[in-house]
C-alpha atoms as a PDB file:
ATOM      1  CA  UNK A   1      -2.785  19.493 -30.320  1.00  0.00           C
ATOM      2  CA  UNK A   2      -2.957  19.415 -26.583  1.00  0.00           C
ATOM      3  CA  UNK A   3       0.051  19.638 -24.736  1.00  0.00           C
ATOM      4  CA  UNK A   4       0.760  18.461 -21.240  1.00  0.00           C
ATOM      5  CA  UNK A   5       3.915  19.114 -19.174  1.00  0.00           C
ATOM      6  CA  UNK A   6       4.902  18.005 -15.706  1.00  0.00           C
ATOM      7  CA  UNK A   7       7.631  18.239 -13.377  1.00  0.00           C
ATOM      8  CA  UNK A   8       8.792  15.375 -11.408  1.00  0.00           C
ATOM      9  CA  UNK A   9      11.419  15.173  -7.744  1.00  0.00           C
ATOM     10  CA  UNK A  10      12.212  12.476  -5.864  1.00  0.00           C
ATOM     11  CA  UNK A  11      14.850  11.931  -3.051  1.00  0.00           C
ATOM     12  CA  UNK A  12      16.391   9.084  -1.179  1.00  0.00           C
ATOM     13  CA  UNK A  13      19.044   8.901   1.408  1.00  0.00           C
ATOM     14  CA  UNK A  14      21.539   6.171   1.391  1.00  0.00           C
ATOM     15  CA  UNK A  15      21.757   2.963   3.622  1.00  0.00           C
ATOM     16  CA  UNK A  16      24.244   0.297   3.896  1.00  0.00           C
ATOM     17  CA  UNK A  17      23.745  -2.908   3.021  1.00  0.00           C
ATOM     18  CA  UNK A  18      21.085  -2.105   0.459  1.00  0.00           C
ATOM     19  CA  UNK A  19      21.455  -2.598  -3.359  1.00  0.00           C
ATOM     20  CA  UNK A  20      21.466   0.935  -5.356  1.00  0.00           C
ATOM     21  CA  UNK A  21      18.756   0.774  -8.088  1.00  0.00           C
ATOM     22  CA  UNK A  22      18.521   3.826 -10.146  1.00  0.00           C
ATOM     23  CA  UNK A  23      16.990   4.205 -13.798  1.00  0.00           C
ATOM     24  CA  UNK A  24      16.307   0.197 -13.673  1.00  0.00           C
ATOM     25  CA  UNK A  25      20.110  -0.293 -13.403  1.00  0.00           C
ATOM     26  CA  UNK A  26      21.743  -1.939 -10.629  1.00  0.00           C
ATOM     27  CA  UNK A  27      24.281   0.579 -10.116  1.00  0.00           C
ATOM     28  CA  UNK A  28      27.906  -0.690  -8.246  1.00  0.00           C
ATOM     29  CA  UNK A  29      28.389   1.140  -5.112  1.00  0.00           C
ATOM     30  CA  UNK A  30      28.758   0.143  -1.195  1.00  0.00           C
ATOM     31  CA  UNK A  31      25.044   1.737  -0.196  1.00  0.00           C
ATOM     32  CA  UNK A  32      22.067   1.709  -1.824  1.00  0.00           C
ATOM     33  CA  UNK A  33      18.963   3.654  -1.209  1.00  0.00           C
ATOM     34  CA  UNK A  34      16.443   3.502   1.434  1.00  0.00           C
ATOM     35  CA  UNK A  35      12.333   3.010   0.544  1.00  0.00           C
ATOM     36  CA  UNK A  36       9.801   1.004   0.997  1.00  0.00           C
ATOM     37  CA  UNK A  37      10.570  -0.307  -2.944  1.00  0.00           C
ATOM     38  CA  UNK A  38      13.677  -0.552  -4.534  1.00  0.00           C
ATOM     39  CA  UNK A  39      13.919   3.201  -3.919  1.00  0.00           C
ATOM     40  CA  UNK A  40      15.013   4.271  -7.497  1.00  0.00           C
ATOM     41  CA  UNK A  41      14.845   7.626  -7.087  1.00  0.00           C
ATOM     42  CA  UNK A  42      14.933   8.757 -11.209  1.00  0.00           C
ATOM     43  CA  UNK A  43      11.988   6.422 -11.843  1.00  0.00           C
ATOM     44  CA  UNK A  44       9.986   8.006  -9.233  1.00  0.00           C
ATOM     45  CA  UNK A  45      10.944  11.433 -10.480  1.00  0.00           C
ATOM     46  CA  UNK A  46       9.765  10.571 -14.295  1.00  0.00           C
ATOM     47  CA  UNK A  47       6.636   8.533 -12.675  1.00  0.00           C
ATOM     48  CA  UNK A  48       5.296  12.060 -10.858  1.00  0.00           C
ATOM     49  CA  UNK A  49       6.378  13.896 -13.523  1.00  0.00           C
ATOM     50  CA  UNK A  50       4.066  12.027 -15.717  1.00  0.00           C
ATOM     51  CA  UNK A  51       1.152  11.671 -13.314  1.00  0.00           C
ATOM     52  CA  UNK A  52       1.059  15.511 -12.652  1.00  0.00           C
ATOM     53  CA  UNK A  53       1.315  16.100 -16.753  1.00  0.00           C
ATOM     54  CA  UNK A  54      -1.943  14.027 -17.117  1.00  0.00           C
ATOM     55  CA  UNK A  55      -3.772  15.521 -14.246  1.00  0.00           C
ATOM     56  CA  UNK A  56      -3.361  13.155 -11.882  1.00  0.00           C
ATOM     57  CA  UNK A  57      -2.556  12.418  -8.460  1.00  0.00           C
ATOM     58  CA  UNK A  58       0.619  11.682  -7.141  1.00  0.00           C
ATOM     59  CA  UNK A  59       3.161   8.453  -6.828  1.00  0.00           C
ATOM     60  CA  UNK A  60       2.519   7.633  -3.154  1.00  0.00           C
ATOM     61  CA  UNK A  61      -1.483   7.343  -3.864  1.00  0.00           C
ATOM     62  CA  UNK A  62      -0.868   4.669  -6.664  1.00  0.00           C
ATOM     63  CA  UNK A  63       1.788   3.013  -4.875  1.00  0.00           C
ATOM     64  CA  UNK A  64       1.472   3.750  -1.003  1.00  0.00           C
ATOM     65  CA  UNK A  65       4.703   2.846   1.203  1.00  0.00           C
ATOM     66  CA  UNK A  66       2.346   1.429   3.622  1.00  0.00           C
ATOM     67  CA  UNK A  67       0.920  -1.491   1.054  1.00  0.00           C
ATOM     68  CA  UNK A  68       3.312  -4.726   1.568  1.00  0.00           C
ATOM     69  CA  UNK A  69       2.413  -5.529  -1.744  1.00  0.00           C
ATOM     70  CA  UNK A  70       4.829  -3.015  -2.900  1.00  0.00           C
ATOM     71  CA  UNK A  71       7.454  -3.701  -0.457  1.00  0.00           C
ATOM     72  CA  UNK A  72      10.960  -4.264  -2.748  1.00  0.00           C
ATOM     73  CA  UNK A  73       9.351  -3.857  -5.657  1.00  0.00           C
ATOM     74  CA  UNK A  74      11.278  -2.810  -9.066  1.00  0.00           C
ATOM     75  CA  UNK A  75      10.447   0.756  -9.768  1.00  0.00           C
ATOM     76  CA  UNK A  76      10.173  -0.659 -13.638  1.00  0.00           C
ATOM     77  CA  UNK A  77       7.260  -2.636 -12.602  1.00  0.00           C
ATOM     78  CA  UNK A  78       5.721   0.675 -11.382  1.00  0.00           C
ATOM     79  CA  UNK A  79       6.556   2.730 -13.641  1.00  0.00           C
ATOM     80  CA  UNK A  80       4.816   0.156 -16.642  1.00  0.00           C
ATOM     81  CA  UNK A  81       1.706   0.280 -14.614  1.00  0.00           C
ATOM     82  CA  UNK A  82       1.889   4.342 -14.877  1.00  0.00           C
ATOM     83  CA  UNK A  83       2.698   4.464 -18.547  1.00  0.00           C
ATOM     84  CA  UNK A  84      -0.573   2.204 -19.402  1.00  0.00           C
ATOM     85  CA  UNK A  85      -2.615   4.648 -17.089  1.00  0.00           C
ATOM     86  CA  UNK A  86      -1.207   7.542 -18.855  1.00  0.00           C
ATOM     87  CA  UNK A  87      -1.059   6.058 -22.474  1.00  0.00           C
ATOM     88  CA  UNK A  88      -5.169   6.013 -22.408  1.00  0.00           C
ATOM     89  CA  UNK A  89      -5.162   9.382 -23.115  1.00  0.00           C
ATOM     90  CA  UNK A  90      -1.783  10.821 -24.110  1.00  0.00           C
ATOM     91  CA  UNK A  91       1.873  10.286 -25.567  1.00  0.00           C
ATOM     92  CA  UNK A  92       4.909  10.917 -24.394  1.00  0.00           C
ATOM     93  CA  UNK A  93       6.370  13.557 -26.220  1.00  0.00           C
ATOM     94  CA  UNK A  94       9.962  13.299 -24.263  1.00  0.00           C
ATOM     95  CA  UNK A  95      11.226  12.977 -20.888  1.00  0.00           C
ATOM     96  CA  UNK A  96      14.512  15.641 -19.335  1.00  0.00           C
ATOM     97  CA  UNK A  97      15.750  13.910 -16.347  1.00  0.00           C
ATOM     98  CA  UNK A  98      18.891  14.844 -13.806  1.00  0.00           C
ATOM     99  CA  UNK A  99      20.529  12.908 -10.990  1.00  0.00           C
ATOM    100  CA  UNK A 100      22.225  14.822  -8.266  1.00  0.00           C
ATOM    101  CA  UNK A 101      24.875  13.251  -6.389  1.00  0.00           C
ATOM    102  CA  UNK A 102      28.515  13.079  -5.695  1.00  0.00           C
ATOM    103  CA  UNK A 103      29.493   8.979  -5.969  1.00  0.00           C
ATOM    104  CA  UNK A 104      29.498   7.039  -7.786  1.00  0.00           C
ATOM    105  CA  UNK A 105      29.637   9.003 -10.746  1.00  0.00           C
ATOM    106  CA  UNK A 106      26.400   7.827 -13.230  1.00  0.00           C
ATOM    107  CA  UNK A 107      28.091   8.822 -16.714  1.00  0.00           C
ATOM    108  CA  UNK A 108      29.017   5.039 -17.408  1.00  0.00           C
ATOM    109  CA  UNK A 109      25.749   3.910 -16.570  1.00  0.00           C
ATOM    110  CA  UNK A 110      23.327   6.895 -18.740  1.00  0.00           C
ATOM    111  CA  UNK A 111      23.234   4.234 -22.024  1.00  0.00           C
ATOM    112  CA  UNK A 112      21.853   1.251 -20.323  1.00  0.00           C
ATOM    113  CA  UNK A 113      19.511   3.537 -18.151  1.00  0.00           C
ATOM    114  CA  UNK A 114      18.205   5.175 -21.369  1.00  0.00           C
ATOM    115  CA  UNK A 115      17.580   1.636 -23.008  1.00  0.00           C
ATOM    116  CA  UNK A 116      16.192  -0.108 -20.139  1.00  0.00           C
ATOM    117  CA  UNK A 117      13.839   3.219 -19.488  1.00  0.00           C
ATOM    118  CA  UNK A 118      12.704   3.921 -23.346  1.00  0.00           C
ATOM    119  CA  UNK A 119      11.946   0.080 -23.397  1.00  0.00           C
ATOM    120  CA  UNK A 120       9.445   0.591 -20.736  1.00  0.00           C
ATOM    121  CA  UNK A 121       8.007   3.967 -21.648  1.00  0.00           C
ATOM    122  CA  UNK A 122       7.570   2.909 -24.764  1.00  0.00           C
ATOM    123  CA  UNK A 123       9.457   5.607 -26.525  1.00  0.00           C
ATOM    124  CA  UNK A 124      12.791   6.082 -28.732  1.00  0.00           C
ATOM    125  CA  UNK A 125      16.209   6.757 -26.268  1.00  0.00           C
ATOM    126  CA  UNK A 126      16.902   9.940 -28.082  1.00  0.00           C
ATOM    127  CA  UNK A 127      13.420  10.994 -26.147  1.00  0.00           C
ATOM    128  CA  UNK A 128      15.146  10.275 -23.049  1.00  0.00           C
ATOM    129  CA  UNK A 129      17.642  12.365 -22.099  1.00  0.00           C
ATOM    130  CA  UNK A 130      19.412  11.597 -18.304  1.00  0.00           C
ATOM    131  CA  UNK A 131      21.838  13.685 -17.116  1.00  0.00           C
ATOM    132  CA  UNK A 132      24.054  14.052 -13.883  1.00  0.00           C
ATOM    133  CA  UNK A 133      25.751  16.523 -11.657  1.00  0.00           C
ATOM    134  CA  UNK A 134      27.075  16.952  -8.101  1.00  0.00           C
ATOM    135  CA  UNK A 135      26.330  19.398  -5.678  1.00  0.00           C
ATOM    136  CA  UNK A 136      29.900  20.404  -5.096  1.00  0.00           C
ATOM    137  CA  UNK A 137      29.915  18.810  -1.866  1.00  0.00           C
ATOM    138  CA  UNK A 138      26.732  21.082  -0.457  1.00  0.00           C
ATOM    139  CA  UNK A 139      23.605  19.545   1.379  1.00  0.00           C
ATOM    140  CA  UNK A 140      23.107  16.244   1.959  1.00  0.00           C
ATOM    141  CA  UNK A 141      23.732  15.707  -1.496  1.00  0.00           C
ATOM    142  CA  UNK A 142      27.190  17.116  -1.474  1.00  0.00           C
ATOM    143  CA  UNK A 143      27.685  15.085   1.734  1.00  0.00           C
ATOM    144  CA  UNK A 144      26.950  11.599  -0.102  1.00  0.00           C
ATOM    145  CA  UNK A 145      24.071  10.961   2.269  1.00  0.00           C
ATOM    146  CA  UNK A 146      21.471  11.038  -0.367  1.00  0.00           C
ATOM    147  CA  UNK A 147      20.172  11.465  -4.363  1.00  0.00           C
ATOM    148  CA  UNK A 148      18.180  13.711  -5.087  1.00  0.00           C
ATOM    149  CA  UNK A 149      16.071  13.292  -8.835  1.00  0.00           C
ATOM    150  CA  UNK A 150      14.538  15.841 -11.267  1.00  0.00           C
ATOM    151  CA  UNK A 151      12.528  14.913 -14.465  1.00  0.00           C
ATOM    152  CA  UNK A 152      10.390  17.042 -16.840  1.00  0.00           C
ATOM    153  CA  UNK A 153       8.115  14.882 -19.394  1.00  0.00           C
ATOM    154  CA  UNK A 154       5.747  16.623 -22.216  1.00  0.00           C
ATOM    155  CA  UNK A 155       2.415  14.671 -22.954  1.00  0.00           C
ATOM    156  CA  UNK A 156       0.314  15.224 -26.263  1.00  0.00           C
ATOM    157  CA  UNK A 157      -3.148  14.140 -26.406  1.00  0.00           C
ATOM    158  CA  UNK A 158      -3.507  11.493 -28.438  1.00  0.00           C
ATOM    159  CA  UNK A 159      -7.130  12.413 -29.701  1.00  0.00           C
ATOM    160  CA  UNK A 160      -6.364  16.086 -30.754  1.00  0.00           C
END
């Protein structure tokens, strides 16, 4: 069987007056993040993460911030458009994902994350995990100017 990993990062700082999108959950907090979509930054994490285990280019030549038709977009919609490209050739075996920041804190929001996110990959939750952690008040991270977003998925072939 062919296995396929890849590792995904995305960042975003935070702007005012902007909602805060992140996993495909509307997330309660006085910024949100800045992009040229909804800026989720752990959807664009899992989407490189995905495109790099299939051999494939990366988010910003699917989905270029220059291209109004992806201006505000939901990082969902994005992210089913990846999963049929990637789904031609390959599963998802499971997806590791953490969120750094300091506020707000992301624990009460992991479950509906995971369900919204497995619905759209495709996949069982318990082949989601999310996690989240702060950067003890280092970086621009630690300094609540930002998010930064890790995931790791594995991809089998599916004709092995």
């Amino acid at each position: 069987m062919k296995i396929r990993t890849g590792i995904g990062i995305d960042v975003h700082r935070f702007e005012k007056n902007r909602e805060f999108w992140l996993g495909g959950v509307k997330i309660n907090h006085h910024s949100g993040l800045t992009g040229h979509s909804d800026a989720d930054a752990l959807i664009h994490a899992i989407i490189d993460a995905m495109l790099g285990a299939a051999g494939l280019k990366d988010i910003g030549t699917y989905f270029p911030d220059n291209d109004p038709g992806f201006h505000n977009i939901r990082s969902t919609k994005l992210l089913e458009e990846v999963v049929n490209i990637v789904n031609q050739n390959y599963r998802i075996g499971n997806i590791d994902a953490v969120i750094c920041l300091e506020q707000p804190k992301i624990s009460p929001y992991i479950d509906e994350m995971k369900q919204v996110l497995s619905k759209v990959l495709m996949i069982p939750s318990e082949d989601l995990s999310i996690k989240a952690t702060t950067f003890e008040m280092m970086g621009f991270v630690g300094k609540e100017e930002g998010v930064l977003c890790l995931a790791n998925v594995l991809l089998t072939g599916k004709h092995n």
